[in-house]
N, C-alpha and C. Protein backbone atom coordinates (compact mmCIF):
# COMPACT_ATOMS: atom_id res chain seq x y z
N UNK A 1 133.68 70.95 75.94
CA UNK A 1 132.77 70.58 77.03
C UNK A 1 131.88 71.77 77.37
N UNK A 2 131.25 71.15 77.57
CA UNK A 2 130.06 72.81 78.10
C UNK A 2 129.66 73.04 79.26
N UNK A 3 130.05 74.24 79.76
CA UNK A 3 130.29 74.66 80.69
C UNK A 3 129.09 74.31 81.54
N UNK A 4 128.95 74.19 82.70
CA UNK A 4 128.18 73.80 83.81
C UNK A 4 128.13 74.45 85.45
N UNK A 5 127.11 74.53 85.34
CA UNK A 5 127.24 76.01 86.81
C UNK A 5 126.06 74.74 87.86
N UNK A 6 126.73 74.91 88.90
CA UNK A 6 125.66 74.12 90.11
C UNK A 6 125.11 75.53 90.81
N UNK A 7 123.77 75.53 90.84
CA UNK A 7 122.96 76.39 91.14
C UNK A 7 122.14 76.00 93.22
N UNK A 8 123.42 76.03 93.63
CA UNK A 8 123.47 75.54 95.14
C UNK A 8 124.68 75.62 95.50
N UNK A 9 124.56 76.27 97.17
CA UNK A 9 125.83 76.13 97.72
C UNK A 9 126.17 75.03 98.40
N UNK A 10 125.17 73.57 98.52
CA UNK A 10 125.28 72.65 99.29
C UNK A 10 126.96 72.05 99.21
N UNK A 11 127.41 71.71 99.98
CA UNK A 11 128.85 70.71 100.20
C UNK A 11 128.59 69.93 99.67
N UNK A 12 127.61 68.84 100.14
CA UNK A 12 127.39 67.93 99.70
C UNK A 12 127.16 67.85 98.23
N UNK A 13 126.17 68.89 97.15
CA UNK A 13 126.14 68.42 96.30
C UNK A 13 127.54 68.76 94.90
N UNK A 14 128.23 69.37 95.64
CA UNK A 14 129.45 69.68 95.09
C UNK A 14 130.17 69.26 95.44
N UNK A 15 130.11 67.98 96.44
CA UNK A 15 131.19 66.77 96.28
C UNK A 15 130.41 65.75 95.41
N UNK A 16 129.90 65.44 95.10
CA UNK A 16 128.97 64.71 94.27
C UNK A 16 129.39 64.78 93.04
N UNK A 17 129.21 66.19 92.48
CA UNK A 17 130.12 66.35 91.55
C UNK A 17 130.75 66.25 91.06
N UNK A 18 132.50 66.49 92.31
CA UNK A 18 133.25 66.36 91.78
C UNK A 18 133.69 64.96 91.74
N UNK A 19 132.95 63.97 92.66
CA UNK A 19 132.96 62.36 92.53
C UNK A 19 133.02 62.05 91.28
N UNK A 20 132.15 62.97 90.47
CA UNK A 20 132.25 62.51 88.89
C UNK A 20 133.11 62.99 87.74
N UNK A 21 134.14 63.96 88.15
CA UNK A 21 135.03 64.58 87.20
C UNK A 21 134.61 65.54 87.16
N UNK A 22 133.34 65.84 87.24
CA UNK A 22 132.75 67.18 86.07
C UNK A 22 133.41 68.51 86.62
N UNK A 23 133.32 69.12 85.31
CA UNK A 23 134.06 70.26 85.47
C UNK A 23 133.14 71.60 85.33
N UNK A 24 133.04 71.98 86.90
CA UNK A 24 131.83 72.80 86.69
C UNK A 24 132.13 74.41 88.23
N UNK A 25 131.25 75.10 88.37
CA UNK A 25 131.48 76.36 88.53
C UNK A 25 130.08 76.16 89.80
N UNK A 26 130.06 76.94 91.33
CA UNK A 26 129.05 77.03 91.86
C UNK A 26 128.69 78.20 91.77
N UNK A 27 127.38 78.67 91.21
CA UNK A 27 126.55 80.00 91.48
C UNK A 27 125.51 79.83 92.01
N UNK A 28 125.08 79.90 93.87
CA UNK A 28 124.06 79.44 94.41
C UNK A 28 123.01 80.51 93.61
N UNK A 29 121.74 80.03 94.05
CA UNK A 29 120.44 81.16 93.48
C UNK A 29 119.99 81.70 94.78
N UNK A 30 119.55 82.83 94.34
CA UNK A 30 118.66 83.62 95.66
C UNK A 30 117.22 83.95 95.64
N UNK A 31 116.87 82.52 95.54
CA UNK A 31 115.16 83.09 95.15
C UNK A 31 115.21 82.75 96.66
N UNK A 32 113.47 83.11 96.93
CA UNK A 32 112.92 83.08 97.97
C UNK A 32 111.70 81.58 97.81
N UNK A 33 112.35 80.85 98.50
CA UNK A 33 111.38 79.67 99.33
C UNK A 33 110.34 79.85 99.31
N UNK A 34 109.65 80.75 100.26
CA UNK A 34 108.50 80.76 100.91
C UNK A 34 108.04 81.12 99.84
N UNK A 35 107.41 81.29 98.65
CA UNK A 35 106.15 81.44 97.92
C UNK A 35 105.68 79.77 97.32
N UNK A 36 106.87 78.89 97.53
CA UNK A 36 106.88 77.41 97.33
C UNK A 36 106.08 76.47 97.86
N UNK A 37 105.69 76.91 99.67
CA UNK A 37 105.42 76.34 100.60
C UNK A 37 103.96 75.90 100.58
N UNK A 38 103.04 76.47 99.44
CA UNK A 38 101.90 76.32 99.45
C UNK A 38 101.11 74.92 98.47
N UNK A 39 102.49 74.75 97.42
CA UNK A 39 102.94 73.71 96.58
C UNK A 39 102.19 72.21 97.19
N UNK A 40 101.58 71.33 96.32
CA UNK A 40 101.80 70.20 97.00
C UNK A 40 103.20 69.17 97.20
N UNK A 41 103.33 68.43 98.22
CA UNK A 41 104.47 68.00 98.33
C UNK A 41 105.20 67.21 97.27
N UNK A 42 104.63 66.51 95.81
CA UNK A 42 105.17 66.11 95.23
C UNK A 42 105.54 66.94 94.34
N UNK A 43 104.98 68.09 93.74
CA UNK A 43 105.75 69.14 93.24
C UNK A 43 106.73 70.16 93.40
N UNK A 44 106.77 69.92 95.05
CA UNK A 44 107.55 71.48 95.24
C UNK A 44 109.39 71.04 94.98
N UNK A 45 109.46 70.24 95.54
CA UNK A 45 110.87 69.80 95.35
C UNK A 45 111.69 70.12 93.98
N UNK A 46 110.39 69.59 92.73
CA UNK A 46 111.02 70.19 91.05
C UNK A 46 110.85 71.18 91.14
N UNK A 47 109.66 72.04 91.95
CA UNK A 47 109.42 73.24 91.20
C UNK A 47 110.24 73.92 92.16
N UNK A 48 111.19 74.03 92.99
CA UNK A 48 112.20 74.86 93.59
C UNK A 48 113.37 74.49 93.09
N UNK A 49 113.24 73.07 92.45
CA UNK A 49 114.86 73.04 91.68
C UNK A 49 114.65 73.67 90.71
N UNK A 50 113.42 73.99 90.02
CA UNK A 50 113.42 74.86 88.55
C UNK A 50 113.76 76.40 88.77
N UNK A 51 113.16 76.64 89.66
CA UNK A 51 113.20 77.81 90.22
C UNK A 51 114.83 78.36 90.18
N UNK A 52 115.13 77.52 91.09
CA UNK A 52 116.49 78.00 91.38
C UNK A 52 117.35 77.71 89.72
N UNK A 53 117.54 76.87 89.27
CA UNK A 53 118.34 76.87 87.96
C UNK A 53 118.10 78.13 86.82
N UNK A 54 117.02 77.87 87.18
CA UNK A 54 116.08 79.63 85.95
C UNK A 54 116.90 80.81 86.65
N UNK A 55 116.72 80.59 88.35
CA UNK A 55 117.47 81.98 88.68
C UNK A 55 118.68 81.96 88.04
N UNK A 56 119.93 81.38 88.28
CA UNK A 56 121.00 81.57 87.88
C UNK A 56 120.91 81.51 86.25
N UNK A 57 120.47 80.86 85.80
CA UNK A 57 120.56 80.86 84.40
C UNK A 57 120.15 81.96 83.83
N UNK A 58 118.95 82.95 84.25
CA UNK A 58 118.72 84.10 83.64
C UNK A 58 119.70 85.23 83.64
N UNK A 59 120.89 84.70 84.45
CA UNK A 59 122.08 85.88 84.99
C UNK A 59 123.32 85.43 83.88
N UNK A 60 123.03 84.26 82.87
CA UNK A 60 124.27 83.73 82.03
C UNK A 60 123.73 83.41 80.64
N UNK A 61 124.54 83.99 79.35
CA UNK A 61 124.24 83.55 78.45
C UNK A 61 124.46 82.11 77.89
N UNK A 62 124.94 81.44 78.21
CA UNK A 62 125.36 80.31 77.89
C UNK A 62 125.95 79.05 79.19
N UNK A 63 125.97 77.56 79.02
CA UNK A 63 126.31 76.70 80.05
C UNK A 63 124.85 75.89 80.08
N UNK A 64 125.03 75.10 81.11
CA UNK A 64 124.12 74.35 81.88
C UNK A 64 123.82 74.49 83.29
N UNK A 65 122.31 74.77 83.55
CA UNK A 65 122.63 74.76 85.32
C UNK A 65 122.12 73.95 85.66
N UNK A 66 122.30 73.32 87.07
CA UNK A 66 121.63 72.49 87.63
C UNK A 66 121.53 73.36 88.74
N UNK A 67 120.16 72.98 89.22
CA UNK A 67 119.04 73.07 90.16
C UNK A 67 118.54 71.95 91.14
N UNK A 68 118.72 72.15 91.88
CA UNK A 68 118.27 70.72 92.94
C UNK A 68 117.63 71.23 94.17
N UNK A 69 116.41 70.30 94.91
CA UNK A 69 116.32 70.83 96.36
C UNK A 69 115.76 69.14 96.61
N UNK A 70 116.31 69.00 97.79
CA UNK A 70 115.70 67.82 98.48
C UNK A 70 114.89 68.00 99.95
N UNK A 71 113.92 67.57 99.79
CA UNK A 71 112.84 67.35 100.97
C UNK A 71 112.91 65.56 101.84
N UNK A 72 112.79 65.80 103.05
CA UNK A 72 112.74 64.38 103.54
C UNK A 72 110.93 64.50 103.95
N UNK A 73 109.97 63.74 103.58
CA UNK A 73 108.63 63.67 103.97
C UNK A 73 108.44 62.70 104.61
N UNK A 74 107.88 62.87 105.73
CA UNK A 74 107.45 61.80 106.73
C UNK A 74 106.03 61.92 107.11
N UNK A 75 104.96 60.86 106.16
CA UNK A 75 103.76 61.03 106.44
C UNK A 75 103.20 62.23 105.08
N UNK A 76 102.67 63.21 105.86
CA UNK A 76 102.04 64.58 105.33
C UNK A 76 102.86 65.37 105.30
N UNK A 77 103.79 65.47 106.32
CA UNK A 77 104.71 66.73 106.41
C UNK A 77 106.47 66.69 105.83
N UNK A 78 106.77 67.43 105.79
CA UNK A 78 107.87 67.86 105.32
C UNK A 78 108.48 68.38 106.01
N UNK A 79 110.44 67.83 106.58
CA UNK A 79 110.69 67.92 107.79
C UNK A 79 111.71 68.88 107.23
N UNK A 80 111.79 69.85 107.74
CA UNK A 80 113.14 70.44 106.54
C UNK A 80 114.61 70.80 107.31
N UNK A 81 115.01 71.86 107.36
CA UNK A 81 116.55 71.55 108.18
C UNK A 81 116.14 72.20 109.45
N UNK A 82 116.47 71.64 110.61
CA UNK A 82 116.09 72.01 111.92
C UNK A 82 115.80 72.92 112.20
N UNK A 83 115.20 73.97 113.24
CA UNK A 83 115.23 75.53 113.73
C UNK A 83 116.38 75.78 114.64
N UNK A 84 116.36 74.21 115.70
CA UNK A 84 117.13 74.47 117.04
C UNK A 84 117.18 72.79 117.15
N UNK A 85 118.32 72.69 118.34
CA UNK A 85 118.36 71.68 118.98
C UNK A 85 117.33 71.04 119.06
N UNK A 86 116.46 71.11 120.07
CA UNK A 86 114.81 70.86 120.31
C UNK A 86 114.10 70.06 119.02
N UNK A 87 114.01 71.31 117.67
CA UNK A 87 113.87 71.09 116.64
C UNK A 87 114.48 69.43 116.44
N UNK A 88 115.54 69.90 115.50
CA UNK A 88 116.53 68.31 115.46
C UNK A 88 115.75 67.08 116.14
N UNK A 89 116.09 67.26 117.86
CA UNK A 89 115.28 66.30 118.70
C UNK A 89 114.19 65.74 118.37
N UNK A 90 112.97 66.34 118.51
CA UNK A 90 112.03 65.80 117.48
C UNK A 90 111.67 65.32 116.64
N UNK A 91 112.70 65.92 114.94
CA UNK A 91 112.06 65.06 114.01
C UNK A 91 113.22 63.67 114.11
N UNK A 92 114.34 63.55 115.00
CA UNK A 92 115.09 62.44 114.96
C UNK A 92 114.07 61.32 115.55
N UNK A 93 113.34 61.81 116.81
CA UNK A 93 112.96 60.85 117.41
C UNK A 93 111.48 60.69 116.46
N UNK A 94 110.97 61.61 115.26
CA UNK A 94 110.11 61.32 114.66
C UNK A 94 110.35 60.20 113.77
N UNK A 95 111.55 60.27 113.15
CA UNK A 95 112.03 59.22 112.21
C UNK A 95 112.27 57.88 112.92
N UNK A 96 112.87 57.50 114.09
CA UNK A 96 113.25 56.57 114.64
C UNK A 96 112.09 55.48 114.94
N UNK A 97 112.40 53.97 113.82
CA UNK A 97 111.41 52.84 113.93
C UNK A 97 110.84 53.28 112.66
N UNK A 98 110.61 54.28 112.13
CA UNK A 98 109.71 54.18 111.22
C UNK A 98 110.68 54.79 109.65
N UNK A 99 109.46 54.32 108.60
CA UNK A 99 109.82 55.00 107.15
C UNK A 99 109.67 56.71 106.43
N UNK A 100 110.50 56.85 105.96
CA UNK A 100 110.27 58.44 105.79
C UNK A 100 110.57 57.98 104.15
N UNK A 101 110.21 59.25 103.22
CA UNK A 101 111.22 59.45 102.37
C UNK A 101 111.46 60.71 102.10
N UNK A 102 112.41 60.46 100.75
CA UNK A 102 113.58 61.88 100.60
C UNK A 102 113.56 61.97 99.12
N UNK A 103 112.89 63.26 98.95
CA UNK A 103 112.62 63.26 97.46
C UNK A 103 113.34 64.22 96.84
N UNK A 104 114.50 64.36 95.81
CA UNK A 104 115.40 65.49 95.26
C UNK A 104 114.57 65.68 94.20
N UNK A 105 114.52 67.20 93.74
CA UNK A 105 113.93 67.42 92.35
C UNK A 105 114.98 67.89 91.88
N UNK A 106 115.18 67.74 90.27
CA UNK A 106 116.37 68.13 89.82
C UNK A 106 115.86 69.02 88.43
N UNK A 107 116.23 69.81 88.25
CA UNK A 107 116.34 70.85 87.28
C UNK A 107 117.67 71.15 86.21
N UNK A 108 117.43 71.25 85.36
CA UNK A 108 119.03 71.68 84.01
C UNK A 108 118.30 72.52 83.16
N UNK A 109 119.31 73.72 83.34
CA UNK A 109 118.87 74.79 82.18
C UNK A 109 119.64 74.91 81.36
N UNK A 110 119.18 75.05 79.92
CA UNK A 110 120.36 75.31 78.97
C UNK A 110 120.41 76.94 78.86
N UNK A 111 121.13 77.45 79.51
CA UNK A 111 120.95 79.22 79.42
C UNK A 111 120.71 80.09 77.98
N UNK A 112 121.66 79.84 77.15
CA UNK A 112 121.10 80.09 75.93
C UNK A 112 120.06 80.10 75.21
N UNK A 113 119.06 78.90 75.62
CA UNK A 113 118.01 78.81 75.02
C UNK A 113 116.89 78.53 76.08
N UNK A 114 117.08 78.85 77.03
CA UNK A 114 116.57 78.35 78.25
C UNK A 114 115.28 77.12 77.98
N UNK A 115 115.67 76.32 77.21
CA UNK A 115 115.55 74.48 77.46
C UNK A 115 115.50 74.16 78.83
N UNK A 116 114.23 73.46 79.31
CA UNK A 116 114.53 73.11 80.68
C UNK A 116 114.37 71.51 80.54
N UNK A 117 114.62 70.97 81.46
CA UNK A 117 114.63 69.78 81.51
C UNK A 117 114.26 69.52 83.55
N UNK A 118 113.10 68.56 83.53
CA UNK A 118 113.08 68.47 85.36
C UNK A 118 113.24 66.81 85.47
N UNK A 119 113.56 66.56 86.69
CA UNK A 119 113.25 64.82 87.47
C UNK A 119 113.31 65.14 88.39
N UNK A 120 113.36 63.97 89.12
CA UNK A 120 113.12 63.72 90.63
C UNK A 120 113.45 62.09 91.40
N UNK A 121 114.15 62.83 91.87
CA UNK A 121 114.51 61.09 92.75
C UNK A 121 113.43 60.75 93.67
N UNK A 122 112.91 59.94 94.26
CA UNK A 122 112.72 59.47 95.03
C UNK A 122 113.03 57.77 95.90
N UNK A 123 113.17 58.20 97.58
CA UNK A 123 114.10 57.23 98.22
C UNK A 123 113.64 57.35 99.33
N UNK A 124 112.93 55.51 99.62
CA UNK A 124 112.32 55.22 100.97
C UNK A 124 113.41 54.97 102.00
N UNK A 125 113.21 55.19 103.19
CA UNK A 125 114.55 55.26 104.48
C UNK A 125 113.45 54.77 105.35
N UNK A 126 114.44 53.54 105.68
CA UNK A 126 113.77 53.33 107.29
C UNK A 126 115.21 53.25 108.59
N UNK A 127 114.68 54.16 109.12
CA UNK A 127 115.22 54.22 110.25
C UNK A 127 114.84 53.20 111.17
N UNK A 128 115.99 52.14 111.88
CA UNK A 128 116.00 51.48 113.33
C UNK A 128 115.48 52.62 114.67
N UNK A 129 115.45 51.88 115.75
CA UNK A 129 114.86 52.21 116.56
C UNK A 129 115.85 53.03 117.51
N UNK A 130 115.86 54.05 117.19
CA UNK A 130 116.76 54.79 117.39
C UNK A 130 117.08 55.37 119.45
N UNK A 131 117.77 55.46 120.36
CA UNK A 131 117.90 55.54 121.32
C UNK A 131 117.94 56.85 121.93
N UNK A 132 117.41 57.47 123.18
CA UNK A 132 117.18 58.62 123.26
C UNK A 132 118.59 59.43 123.53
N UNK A 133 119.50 58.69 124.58
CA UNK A 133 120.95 58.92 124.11
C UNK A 133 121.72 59.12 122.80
N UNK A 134 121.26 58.30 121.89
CA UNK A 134 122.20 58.45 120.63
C UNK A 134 121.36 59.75 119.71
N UNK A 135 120.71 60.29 119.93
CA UNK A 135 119.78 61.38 119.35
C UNK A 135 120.80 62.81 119.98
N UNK A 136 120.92 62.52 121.24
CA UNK A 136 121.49 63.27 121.85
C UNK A 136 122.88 63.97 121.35
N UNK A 137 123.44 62.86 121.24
CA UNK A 137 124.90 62.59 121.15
C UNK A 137 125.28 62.58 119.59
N UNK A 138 124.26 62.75 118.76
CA UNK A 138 124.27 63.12 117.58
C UNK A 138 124.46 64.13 117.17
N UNK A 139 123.56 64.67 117.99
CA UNK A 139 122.84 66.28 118.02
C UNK A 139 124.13 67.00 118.60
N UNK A 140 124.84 66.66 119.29
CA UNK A 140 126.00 67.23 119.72
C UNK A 140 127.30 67.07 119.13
N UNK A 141 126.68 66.39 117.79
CA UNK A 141 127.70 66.65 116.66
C UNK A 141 127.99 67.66 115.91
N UNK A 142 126.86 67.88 115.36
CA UNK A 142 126.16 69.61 115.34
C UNK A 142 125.95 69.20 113.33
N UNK A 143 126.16 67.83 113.21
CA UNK A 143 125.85 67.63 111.81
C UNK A 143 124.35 67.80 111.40
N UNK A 144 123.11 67.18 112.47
CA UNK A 144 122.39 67.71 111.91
C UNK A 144 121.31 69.12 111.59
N UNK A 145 122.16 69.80 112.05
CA UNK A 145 121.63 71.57 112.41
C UNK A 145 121.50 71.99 110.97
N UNK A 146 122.17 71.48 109.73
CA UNK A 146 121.88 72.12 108.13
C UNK A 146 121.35 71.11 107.43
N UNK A 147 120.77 70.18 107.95
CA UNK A 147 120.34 69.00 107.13
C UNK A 147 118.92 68.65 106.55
N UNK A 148 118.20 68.72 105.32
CA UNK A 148 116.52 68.50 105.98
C UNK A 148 116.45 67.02 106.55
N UNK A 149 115.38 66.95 107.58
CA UNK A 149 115.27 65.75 108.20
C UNK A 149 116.36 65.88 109.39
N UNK A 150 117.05 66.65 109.89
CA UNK A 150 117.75 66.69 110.86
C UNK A 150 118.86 65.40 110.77
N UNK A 151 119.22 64.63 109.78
CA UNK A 151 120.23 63.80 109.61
C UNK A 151 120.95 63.84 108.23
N UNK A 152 122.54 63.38 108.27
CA UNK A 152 123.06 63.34 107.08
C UNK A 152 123.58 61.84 107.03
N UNK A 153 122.88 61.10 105.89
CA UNK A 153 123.16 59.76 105.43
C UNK A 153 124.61 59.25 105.37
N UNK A 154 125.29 60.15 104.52
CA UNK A 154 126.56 60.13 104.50
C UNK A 154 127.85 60.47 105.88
N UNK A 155 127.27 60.83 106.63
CA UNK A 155 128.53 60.57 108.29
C UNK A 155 127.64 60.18 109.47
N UNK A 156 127.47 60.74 110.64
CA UNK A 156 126.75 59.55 111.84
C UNK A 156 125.17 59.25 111.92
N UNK A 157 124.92 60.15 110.68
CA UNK A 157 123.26 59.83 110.56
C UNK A 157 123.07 58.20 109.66
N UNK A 158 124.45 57.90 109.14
CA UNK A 158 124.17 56.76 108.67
C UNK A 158 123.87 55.50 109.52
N UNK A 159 124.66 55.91 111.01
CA UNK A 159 123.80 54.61 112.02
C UNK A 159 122.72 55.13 112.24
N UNK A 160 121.93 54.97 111.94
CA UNK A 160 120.40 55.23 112.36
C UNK A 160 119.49 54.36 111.18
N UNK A 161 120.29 54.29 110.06
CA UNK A 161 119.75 53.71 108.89
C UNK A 161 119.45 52.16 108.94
N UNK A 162 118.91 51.70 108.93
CA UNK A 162 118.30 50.03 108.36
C UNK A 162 118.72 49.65 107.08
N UNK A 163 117.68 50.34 106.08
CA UNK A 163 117.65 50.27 104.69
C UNK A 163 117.49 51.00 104.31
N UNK A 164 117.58 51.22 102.82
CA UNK A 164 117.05 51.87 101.94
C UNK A 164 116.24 51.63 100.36
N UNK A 165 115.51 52.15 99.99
CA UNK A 165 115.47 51.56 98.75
C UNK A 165 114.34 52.67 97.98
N UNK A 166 116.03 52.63 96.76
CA UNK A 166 116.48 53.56 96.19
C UNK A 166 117.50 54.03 96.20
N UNK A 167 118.00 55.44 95.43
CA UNK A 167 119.78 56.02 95.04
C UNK A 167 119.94 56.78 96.79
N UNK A 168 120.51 55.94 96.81
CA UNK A 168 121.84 56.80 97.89
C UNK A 168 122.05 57.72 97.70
N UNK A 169 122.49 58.22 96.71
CA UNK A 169 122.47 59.37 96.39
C UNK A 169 121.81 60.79 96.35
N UNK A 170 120.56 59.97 96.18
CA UNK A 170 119.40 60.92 96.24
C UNK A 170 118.95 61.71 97.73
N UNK A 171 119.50 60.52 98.73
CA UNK A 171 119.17 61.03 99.94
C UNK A 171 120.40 61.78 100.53
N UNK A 172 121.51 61.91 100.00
CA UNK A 172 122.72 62.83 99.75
C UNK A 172 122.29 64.07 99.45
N UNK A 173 121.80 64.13 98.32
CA UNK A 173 121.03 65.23 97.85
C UNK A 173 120.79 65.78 96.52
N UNK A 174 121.56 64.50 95.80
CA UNK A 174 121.82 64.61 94.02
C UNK A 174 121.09 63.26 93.71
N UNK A 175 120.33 63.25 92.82
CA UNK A 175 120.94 61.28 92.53
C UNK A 175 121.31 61.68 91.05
N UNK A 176 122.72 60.64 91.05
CA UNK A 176 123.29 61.04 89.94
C UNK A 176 122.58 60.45 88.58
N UNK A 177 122.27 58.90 89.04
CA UNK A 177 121.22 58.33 87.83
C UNK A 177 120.78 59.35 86.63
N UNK A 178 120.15 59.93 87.72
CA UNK A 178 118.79 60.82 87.29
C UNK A 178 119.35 62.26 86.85
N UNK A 179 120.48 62.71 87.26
CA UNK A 179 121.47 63.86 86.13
C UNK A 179 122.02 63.38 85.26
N UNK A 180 122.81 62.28 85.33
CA UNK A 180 123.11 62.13 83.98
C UNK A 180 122.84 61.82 83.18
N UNK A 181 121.51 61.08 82.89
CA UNK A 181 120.36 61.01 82.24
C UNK A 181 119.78 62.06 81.43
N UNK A 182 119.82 63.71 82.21
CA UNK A 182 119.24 64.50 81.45
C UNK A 182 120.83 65.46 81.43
N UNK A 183 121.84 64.99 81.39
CA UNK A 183 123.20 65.54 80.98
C UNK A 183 123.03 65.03 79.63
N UNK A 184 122.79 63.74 79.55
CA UNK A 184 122.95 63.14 78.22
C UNK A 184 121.96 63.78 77.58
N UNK A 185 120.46 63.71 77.87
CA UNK A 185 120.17 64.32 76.71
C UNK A 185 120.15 65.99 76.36
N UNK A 186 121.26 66.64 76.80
CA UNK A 186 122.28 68.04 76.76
C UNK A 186 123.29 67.73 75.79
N UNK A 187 123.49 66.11 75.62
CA UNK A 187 124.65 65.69 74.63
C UNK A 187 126.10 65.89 75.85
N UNK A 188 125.69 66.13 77.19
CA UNK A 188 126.86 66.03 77.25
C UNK A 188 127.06 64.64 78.29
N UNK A 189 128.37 63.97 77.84
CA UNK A 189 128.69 62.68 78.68
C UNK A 189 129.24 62.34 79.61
N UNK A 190 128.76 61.93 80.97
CA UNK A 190 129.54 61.68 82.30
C UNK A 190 130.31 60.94 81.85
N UNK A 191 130.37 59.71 81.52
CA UNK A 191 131.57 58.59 81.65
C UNK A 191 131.90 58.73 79.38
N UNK A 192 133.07 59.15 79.30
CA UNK A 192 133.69 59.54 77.77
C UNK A 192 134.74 57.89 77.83
């Protein structure tokens, strides 16, 4: 099997992971963001998951990395993980009634030969009409203080949800579809 390094310290996307068996190693990357920010919004998402997989991968001779960053866009802007309370407040009550989406870019490096491979999920969310109490009382969960979009799909940000359409996953922060897709063509196989 060939070895596999997740190039992020997210929780989330290293339960994802291990949802799938894979047998793999976390080495977050330490590039710097901000030269990204100038990006248009449909590129920056791949081009910071590339980013980041190249980082770690230039530090290993051999394996696979994955690279991921997910953005939630609402409109023009790009809501990313809160500053403050306040923060949070806002883009919750920005999302509430209306559609956002949540776009993961995904990156795999083959370190050895540094082969890249990019995708990208994308996943429309509409949020119900959300209550100025339950924003509150969310927020005093303290789940969404690391989240972009100030909510996490997967625990109490999921009442807020209507629909979706598109990978669940994606708004998690992986979509797996769309890795193992370019796992396979690495030759290597999620489901043996």
């Amino acid at each position: 099997m060939t070895n596999l390094c997740l190039a992020s310290a997210s929780p989330r996307r290293k339960e994802l992971l291990q949802q799938l068996n894979l047998d793999f190693t976390v080495c977050p990357s330490n590039i710097n963001e901000d030269k990204f920010y100038q990006l248009p919004i449909e590129k920056r998402a791949v081009e910071l998951a590339k980013a980041k997989a190249n980082d770690v991968a230039n530090k290993q001779s051999e394996g696979l990395v994955i690279g991921a960053d997910t953005m939630v866009v609402f409109g023009n802007r790009i809501l990313e993980k809160p500053r403050s309370e306040t923060d949070a407040k806002e883009m919750l009550s920005t999302l509430s009634g209306n559609k956002h989406k949540v776009i993961t870019g995904v990156a795999l490096v083959n370190a050895s030969d540094k082969i890249i491979l990019t995708d990208r999920g994308i996943t429309d969310v509409w949020f119900r009409n959300v209550k100025a109490f339950e924003i509150e009382n969310y927020i005093a969960t303290g789940e969404p203080m690391d989240k972009a979009g100030a909510y996490g799909i997967q625990g109490y940000g999921s009442l807020f949800v209507d629909k979706i359409y598109g990978c669940y996953y994606n708004v998690v922060g992986l979509p797996l579809s769309v890795l193992a897709k370019m796992l396979e063509a690495f030759g290597v196989q999620v489901l043996k």
